[in-house]
C-alpha atoms as a PDB file:
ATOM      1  CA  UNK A   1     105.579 -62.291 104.007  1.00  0.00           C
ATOM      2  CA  UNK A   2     107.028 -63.496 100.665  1.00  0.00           C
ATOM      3  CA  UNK A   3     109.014 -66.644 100.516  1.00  0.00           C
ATOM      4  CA  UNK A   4     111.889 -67.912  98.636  1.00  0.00           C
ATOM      5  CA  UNK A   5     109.734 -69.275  95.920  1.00  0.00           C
ATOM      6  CA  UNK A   6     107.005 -66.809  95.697  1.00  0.00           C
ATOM      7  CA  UNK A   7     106.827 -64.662  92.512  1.00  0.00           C
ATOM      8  CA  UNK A   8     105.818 -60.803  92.850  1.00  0.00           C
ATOM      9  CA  UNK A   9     102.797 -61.806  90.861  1.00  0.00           C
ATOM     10  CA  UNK A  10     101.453 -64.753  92.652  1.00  0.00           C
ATOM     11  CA  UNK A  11     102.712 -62.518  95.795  1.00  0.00           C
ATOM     12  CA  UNK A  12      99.962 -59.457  94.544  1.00  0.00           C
ATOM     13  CA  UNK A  13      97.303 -62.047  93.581  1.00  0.00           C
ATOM     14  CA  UNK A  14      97.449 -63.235  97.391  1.00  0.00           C
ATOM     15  CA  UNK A  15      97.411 -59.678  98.885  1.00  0.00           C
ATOM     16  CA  UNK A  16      94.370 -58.903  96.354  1.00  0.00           C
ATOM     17  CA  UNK A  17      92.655 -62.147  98.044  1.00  0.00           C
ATOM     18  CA  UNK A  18      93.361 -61.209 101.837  1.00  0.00           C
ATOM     19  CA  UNK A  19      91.804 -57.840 101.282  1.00  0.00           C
ATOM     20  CA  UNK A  20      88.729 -59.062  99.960  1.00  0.00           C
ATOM     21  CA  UNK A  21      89.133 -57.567  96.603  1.00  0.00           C
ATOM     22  CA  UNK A  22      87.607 -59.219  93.135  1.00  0.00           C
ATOM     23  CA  UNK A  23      89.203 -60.722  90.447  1.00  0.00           C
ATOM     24  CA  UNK A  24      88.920 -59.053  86.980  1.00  0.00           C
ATOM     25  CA  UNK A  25      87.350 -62.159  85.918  1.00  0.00           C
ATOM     26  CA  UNK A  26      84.935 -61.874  88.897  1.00  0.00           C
ATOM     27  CA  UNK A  27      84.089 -58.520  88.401  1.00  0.00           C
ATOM     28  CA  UNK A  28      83.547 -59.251  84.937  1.00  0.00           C
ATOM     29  CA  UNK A  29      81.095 -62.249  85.714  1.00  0.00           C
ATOM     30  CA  UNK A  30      79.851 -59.595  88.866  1.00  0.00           C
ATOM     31  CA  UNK A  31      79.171 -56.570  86.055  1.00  0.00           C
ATOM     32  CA  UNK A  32      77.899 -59.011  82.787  1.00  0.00           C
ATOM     33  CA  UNK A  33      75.174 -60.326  85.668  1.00  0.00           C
ATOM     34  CA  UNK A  34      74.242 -57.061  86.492  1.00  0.00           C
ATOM     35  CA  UNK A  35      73.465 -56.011  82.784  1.00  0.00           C
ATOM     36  CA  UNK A  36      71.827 -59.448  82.134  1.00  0.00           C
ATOM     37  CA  UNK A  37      69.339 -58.590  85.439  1.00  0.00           C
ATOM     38  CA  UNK A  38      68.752 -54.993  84.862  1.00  0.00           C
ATOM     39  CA  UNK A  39      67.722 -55.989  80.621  1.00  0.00           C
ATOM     40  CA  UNK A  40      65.311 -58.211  82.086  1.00  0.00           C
ATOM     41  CA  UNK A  41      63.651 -55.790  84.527  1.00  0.00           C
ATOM     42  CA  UNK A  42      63.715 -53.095  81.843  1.00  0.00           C
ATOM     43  CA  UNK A  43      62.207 -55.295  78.559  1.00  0.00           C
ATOM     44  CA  UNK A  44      58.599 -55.115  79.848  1.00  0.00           C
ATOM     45  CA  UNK A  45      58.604 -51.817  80.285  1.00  0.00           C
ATOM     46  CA  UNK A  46      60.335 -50.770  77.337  1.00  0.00           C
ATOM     47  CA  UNK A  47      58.003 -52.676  75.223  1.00  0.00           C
ATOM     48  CA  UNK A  48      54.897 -51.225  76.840  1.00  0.00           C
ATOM     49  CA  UNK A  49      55.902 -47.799  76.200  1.00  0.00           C
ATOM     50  CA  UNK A  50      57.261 -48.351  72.616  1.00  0.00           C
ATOM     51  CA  UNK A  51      54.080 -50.826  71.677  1.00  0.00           C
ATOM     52  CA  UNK A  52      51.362 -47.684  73.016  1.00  0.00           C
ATOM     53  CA  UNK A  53      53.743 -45.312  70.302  1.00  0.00           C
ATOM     54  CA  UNK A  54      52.712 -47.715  67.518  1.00  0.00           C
ATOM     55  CA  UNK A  55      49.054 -47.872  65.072  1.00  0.00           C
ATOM     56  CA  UNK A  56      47.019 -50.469  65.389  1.00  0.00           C
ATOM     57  CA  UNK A  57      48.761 -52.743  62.327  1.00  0.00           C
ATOM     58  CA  UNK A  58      52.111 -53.280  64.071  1.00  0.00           C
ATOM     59  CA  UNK A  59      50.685 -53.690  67.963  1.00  0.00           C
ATOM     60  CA  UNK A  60      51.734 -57.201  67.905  1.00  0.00           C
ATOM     61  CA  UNK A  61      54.880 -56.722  65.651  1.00  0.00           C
ATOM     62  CA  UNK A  62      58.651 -55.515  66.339  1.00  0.00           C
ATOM     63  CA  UNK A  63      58.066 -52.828  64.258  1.00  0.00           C
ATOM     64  CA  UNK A  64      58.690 -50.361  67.084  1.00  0.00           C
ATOM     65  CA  UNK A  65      59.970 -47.195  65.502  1.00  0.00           C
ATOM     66  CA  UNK A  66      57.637 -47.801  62.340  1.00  0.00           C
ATOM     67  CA  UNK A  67      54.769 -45.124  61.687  1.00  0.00           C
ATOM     68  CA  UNK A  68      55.424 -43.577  65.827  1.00  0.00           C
ATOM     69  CA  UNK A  69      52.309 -41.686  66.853  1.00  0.00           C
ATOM     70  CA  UNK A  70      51.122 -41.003  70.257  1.00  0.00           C
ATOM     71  CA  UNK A  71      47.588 -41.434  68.658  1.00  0.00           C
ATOM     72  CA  UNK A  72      46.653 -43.915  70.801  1.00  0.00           C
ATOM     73  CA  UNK A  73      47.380 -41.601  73.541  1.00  0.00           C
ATOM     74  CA  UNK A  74      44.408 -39.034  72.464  1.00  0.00           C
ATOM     75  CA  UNK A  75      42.577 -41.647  71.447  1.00  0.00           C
ATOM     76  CA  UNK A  76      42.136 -43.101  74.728  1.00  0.00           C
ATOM     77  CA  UNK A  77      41.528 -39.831  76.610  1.00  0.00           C
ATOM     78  CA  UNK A  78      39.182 -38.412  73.991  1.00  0.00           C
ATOM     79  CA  UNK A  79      37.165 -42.107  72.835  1.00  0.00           C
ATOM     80  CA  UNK A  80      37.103 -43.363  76.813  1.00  0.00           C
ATOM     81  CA  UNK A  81      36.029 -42.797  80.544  1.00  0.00           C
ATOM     82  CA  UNK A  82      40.016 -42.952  81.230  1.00  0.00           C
ATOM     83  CA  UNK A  83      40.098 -39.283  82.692  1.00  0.00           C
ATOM     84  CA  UNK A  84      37.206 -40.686  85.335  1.00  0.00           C
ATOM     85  CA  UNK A  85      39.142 -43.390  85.836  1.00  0.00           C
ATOM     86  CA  UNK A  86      41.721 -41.425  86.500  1.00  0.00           C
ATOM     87  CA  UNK A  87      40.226 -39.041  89.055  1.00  0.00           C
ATOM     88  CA  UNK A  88      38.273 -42.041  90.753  1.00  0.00           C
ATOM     89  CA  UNK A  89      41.573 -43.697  91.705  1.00  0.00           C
ATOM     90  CA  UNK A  90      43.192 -40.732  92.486  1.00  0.00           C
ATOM     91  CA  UNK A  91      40.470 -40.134  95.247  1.00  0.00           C
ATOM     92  CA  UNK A  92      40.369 -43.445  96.213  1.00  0.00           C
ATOM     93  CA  UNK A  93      44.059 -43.772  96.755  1.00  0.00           C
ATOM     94  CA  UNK A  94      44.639 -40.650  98.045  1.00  0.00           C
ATOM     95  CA  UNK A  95      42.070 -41.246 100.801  1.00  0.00           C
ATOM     96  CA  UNK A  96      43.327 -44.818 101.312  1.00  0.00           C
ATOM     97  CA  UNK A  97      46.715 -43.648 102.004  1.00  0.00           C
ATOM     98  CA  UNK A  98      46.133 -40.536 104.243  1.00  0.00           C
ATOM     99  CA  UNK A  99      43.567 -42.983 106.513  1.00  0.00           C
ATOM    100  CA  UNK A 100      46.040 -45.882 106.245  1.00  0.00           C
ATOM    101  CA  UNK A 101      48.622 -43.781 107.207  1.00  0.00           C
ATOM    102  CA  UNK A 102      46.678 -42.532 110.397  1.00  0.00           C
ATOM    103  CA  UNK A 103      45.699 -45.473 111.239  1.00  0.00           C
ATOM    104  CA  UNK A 104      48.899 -47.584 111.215  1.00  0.00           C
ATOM    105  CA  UNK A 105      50.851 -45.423 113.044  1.00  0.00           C
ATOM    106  CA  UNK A 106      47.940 -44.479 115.951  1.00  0.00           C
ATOM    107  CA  UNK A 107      47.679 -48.361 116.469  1.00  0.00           C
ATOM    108  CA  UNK A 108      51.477 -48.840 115.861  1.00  0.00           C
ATOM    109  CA  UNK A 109      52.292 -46.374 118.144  1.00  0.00           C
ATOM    110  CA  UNK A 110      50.005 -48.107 120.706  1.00  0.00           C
ATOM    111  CA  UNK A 111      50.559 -51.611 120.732  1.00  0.00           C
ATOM    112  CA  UNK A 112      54.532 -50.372 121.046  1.00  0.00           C
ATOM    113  CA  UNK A 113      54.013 -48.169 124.371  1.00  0.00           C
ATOM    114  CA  UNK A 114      51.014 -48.838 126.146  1.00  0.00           C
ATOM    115  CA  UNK A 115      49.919 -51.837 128.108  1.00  0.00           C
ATOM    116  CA  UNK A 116      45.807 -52.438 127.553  1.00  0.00           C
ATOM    117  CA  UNK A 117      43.483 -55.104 127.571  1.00  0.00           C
ATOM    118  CA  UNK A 118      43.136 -57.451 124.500  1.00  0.00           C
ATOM    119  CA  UNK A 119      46.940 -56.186 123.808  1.00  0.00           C
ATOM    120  CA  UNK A 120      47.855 -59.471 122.524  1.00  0.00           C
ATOM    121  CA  UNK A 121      44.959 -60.521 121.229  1.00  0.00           C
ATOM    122  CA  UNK A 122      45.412 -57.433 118.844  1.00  0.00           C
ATOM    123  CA  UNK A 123      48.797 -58.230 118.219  1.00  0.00           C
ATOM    124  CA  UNK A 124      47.987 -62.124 117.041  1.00  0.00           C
ATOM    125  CA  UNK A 125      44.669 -60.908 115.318  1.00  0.00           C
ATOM    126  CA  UNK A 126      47.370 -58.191 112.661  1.00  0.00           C
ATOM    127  CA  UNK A 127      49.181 -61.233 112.319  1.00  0.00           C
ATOM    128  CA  UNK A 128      46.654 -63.798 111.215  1.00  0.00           C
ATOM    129  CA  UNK A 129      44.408 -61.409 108.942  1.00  0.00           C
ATOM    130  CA  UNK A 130      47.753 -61.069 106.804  1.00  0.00           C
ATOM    131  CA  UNK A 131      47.474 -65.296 106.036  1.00  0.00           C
ATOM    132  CA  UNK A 132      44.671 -64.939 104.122  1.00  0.00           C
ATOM    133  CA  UNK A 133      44.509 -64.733 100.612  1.00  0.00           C
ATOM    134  CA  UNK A 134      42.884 -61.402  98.521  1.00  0.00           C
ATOM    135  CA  UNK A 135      40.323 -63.922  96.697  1.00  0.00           C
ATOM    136  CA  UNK A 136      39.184 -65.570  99.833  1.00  0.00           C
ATOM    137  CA  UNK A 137      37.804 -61.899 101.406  1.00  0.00           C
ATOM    138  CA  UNK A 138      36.380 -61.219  98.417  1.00  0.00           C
ATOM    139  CA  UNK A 139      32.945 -63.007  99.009  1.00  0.00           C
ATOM    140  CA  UNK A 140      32.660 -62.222 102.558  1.00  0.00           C
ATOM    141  CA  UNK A 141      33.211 -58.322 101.879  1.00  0.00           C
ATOM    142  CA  UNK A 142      31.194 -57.898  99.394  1.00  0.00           C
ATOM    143  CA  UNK A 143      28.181 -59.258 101.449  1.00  0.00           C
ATOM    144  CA  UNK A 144      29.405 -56.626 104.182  1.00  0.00           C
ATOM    145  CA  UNK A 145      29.621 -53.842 101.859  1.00  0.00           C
ATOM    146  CA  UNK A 146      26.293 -54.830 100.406  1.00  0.00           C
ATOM    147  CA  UNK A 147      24.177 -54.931 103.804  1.00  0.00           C
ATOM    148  CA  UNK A 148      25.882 -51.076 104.186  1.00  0.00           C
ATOM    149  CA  UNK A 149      25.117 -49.880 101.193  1.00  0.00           C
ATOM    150  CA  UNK A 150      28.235 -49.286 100.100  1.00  0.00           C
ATOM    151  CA  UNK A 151      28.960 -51.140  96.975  1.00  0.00           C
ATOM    152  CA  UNK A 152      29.882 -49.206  93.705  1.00  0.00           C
ATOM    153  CA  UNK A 153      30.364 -46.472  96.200  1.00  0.00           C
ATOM    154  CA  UNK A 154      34.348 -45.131  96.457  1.00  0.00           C
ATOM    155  CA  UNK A 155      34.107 -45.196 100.173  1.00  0.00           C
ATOM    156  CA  UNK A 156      33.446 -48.976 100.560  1.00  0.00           C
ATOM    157  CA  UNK A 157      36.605 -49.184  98.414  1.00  0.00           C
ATOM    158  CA  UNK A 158      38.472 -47.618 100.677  1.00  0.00           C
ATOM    159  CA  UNK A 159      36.861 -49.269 103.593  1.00  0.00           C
ATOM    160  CA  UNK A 160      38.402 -52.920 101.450  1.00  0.00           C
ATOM    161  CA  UNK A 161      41.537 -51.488 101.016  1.00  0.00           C
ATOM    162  CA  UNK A 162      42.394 -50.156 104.263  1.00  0.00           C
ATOM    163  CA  UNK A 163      41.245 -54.244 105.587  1.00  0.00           C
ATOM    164  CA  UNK A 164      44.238 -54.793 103.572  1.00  0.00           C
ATOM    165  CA  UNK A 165      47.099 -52.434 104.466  1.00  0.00           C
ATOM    166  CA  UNK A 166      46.675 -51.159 107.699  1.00  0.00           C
ATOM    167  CA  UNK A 167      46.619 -55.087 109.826  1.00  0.00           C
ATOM    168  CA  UNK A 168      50.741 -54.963 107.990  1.00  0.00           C
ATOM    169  CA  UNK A 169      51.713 -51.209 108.302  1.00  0.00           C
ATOM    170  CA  UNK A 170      50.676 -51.070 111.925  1.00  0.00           C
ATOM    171  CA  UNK A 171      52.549 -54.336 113.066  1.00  0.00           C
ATOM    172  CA  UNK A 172      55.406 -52.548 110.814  1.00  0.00           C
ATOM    173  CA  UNK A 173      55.015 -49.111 112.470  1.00  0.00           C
ATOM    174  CA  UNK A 174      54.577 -51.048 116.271  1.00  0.00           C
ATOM    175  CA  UNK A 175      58.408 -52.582 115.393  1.00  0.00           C
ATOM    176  CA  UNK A 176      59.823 -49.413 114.226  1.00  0.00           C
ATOM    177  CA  UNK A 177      58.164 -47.278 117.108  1.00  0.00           C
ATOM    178  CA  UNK A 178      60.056 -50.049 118.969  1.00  0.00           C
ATOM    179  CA  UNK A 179      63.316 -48.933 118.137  1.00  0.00           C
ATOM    180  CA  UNK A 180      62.641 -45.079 119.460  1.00  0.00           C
ATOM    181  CA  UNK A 181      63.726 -45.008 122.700  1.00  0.00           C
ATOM    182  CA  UNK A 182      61.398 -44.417 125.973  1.00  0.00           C
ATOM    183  CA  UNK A 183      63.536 -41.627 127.176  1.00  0.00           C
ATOM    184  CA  UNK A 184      61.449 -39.484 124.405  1.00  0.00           C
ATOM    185  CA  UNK A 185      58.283 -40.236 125.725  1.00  0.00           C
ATOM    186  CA  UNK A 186      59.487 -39.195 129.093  1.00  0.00           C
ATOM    187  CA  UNK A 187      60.629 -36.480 128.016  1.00  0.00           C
ATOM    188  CA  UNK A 188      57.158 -35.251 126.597  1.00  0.00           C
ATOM    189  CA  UNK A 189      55.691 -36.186 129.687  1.00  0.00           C
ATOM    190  CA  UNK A 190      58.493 -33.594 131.732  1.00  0.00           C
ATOM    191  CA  UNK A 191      57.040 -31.209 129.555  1.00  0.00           C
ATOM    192  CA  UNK A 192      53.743 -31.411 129.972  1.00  0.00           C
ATOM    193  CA  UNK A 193      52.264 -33.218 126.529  1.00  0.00           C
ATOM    194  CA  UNK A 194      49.421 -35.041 126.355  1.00  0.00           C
ATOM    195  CA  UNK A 195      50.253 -38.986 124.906  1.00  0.00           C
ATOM    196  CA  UNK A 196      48.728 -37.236 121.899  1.00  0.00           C
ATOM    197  CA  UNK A 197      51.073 -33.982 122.199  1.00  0.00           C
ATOM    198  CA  UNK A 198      53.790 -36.404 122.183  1.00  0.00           C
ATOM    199  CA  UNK A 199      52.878 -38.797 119.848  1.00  0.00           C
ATOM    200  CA  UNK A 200      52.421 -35.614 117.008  1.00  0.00           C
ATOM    201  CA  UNK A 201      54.534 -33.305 118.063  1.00  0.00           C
ATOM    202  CA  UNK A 202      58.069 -35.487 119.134  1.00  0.00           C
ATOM    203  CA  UNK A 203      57.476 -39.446 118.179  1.00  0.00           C
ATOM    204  CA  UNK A 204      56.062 -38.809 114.171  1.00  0.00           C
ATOM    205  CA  UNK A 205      59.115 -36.336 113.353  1.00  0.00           C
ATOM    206  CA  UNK A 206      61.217 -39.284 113.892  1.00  0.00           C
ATOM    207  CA  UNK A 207      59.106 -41.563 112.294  1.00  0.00           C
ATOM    208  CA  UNK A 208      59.053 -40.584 108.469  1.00  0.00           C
ATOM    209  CA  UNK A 209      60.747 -43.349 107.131  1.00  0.00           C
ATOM    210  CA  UNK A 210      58.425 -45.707 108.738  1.00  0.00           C
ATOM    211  CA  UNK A 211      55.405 -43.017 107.880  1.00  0.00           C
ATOM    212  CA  UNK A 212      56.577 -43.175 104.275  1.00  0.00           C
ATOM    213  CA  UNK A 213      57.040 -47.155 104.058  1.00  0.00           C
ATOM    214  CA  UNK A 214      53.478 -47.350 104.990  1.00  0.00           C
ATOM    215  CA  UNK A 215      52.410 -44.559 102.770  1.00  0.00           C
ATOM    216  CA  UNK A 216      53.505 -46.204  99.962  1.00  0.00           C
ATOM    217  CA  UNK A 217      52.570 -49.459 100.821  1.00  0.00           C
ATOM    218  CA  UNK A 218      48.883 -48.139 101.487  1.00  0.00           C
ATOM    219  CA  UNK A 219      48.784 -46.481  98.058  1.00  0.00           C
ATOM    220  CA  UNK A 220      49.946 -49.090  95.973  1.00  0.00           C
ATOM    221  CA  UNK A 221      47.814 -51.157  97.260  1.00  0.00           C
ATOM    222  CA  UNK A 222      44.913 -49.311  96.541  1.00  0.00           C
ATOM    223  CA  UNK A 223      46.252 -47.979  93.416  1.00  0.00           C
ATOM    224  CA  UNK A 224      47.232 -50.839  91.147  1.00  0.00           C
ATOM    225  CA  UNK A 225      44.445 -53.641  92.884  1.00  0.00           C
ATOM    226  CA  UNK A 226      42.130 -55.237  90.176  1.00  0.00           C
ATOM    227  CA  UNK A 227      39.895 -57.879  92.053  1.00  0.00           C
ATOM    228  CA  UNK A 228      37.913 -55.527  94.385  1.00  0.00           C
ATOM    229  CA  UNK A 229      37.507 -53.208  92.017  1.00  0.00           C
ATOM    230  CA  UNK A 230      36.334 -54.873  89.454  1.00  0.00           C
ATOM    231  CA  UNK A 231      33.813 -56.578  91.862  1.00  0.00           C
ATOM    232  CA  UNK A 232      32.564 -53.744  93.978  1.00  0.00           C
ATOM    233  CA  UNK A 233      32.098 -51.378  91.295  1.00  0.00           C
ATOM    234  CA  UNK A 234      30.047 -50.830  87.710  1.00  0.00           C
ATOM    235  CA  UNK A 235      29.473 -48.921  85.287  1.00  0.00           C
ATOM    236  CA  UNK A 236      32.192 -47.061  83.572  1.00  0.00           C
ATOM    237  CA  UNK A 237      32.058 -43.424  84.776  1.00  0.00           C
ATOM    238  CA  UNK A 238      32.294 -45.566  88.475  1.00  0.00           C
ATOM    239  CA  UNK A 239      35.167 -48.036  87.654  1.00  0.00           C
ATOM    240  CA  UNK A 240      38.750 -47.248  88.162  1.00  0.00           C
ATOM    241  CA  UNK A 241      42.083 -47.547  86.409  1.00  0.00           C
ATOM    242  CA  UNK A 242      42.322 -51.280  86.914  1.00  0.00           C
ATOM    243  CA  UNK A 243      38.737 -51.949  86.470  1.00  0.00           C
ATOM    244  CA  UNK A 244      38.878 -49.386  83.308  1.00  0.00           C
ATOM    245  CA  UNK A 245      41.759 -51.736  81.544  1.00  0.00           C
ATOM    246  CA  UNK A 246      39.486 -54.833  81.721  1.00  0.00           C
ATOM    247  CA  UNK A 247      37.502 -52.932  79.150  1.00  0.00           C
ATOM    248  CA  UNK A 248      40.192 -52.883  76.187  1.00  0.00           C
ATOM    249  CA  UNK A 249      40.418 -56.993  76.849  1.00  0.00           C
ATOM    250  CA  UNK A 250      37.179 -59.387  75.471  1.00  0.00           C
ATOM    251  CA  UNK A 251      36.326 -62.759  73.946  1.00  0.00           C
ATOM    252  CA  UNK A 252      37.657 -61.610  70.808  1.00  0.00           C
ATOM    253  CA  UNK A 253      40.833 -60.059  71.547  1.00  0.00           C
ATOM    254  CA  UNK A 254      42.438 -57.396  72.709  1.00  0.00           C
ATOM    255  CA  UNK A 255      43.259 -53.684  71.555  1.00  0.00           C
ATOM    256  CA  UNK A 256      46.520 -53.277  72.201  1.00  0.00           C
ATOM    257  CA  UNK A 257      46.777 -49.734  71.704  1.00  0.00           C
ATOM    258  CA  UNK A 258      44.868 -48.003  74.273  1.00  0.00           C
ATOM    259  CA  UNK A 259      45.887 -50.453  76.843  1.00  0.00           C
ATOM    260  CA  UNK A 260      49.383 -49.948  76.661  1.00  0.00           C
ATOM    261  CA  UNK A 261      48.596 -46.300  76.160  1.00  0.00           C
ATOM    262  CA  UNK A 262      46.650 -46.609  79.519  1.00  0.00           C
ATOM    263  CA  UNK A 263      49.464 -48.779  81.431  1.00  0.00           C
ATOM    264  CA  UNK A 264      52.320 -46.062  80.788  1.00  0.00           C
ATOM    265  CA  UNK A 265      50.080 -43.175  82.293  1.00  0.00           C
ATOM    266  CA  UNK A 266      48.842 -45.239  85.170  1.00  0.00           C
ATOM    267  CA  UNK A 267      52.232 -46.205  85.884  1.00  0.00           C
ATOM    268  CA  UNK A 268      53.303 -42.636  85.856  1.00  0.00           C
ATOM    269  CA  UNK A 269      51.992 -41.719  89.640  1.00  0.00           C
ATOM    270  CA  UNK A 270      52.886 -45.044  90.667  1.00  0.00           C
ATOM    271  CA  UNK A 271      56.824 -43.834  89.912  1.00  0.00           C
ATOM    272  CA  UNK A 272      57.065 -40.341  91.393  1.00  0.00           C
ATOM    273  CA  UNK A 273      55.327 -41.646  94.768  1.00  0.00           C
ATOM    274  CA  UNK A 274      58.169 -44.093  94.636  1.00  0.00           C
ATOM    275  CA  UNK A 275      61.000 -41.359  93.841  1.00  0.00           C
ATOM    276  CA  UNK A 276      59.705 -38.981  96.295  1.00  0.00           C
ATOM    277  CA  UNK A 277      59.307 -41.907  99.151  1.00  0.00           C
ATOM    278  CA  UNK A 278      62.863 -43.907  97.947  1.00  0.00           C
ATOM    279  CA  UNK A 279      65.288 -42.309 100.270  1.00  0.00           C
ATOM    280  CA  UNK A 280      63.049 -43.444 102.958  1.00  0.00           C
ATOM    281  CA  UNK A 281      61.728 -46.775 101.511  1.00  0.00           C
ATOM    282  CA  UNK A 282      65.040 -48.769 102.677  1.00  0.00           C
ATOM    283  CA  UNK A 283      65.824 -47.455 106.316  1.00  0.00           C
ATOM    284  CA  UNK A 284      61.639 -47.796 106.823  1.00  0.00           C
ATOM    285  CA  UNK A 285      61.426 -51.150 106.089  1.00  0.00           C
ATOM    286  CA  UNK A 286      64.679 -52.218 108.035  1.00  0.00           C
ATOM    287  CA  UNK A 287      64.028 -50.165 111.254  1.00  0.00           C
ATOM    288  CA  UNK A 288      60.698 -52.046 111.249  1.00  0.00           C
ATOM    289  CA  UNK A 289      61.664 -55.233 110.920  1.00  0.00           C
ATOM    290  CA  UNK A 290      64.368 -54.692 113.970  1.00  0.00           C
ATOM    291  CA  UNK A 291      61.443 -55.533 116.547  1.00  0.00           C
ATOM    292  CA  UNK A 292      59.193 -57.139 114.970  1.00  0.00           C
END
């Protein structure tokens, strides 16, 4: 209600305040924030991409649009092992992710509906392999993966990365399994299915944000990791895209060129996983950290 003394204007300003609704002042502060964030998240990237378009002269100059050539581009694929670094991580991510994937949701799946022996213990032992550091595996791995036979070999790298993802995407998947109800399970079991039957056939249909979550978690982990695969592997037709970029760095310097060249295409997969698993990415992650 507006009193005696009460302008119209001071009147609106209050009404603007009750509903909730900004200031311009605030939404200017709100927007000029927003444009300040989103220049720093872009910068990097922008001068990546623009520094592999330049020679070798102006690499470590502003001269951005001076002398543009995408020769460092063939120069890298034709002078380099990049395409086998290319196809090695491919592989090696591809298989990470499908196995991850599997996995994850099998023990997921478990630990949220059945009762077994060790259940717990399970539980606390996905829980305390995620406290420990990259670097402090690294030793004890590598002797593992030795006595196997399976260093500079891609399937002891996928062996080390699943050691990584799959202890956090199953204790993800096991709280997002948690928030399907019983009654579908039931259900299955009315009908005849297997656990199996209705794990596949009812339970992962309503599971793809969670499946994609840990998809994507399972191949960026294997896809953009440096220390185990510089470790575990030689040799450059064996190495892959991270271990291939240690190559363009030395004592002496670095060549800018072909490494930026080689960060924009290996970023490249990296973004359209992430645009084809977005629109799942957001209700994944919360669903699974409902019941944790």
């Amino acid at each position: 209600m507006t009193t005696a003394t009460e302008t119209p204007a001071r009147h609106a300003a209050r009404k603007v305040r009750l509903r909730g609704e900004r200031s311009p002042l605030a939404s200017v502060g709100l927007h000029l924030t927003l444009i300040i964030a989103s220049v720093i998240a872009v910068f990097p990237v922008l001068w990546v991409l623009l520094t592999s378009l330049k020679p070798a002269k102006y690499a470590t100059t502003t001269d951005f649009f001076r002398e543009t050539t995408f020769v460092n581009y063939t120069n890298l694929i034709r002078d380099t092992e990049f395409l086998n670094w290319f196809a090695n991580s491919v592989i090696i991510s591809a298989l990470s992710t499908v196995i991850g994937v599997f996995v994850a949701a099998t023990t997921g799946y478990a630990v949220s509906r059945f009762r077994f022996p060790g259940k717990r213990g399970l539980m606390w032992t996905l829980l305390v392999t995620q406290m420990f550091p990259v670097a402090v595996l690294i030793v004890p791995i590598y002797n593992i993966m030795s006595s196997l036979g399976l260093l500079n070999q891609p399937a002891g790298l996928v062996i080390t990365y699943l050691t990584i993802s799959v202890p956090f995407c199953a204790w993800m998947m096991k709280g997002f399994f948690d928030t399907i109800p019983r009654e579908i399970d039931e259900s299955g079991e009315v009908d005849g299915l297997t656990p199996f039957g209705t794990f596949f056939r009812l339970i992962l249909p309503l599971a793809k944000p969670g499946l994609a979550v840990t998809a994507f978690y399972s191949f960026i982990t294997a896809w953009g990791e440096v220390a185990y695969a510089s470790a575990f592997l030689v040799g450059d037709e064996n190495l892959t895209l991270a271990g291939g970029l240690q190559k363009f760095v030395n004592q002496y310097g670095a060549q800018w060129g072909p490494m930026t060249a080689a960060s924009v295409l290996i970023a490249i997969p990296a973004a359209l996983v992430f645009l084809f698993a977005q629109k799942h990415l957001v209700t994944g992650m919360s669903a699974g950290a409902v019941k944790g």
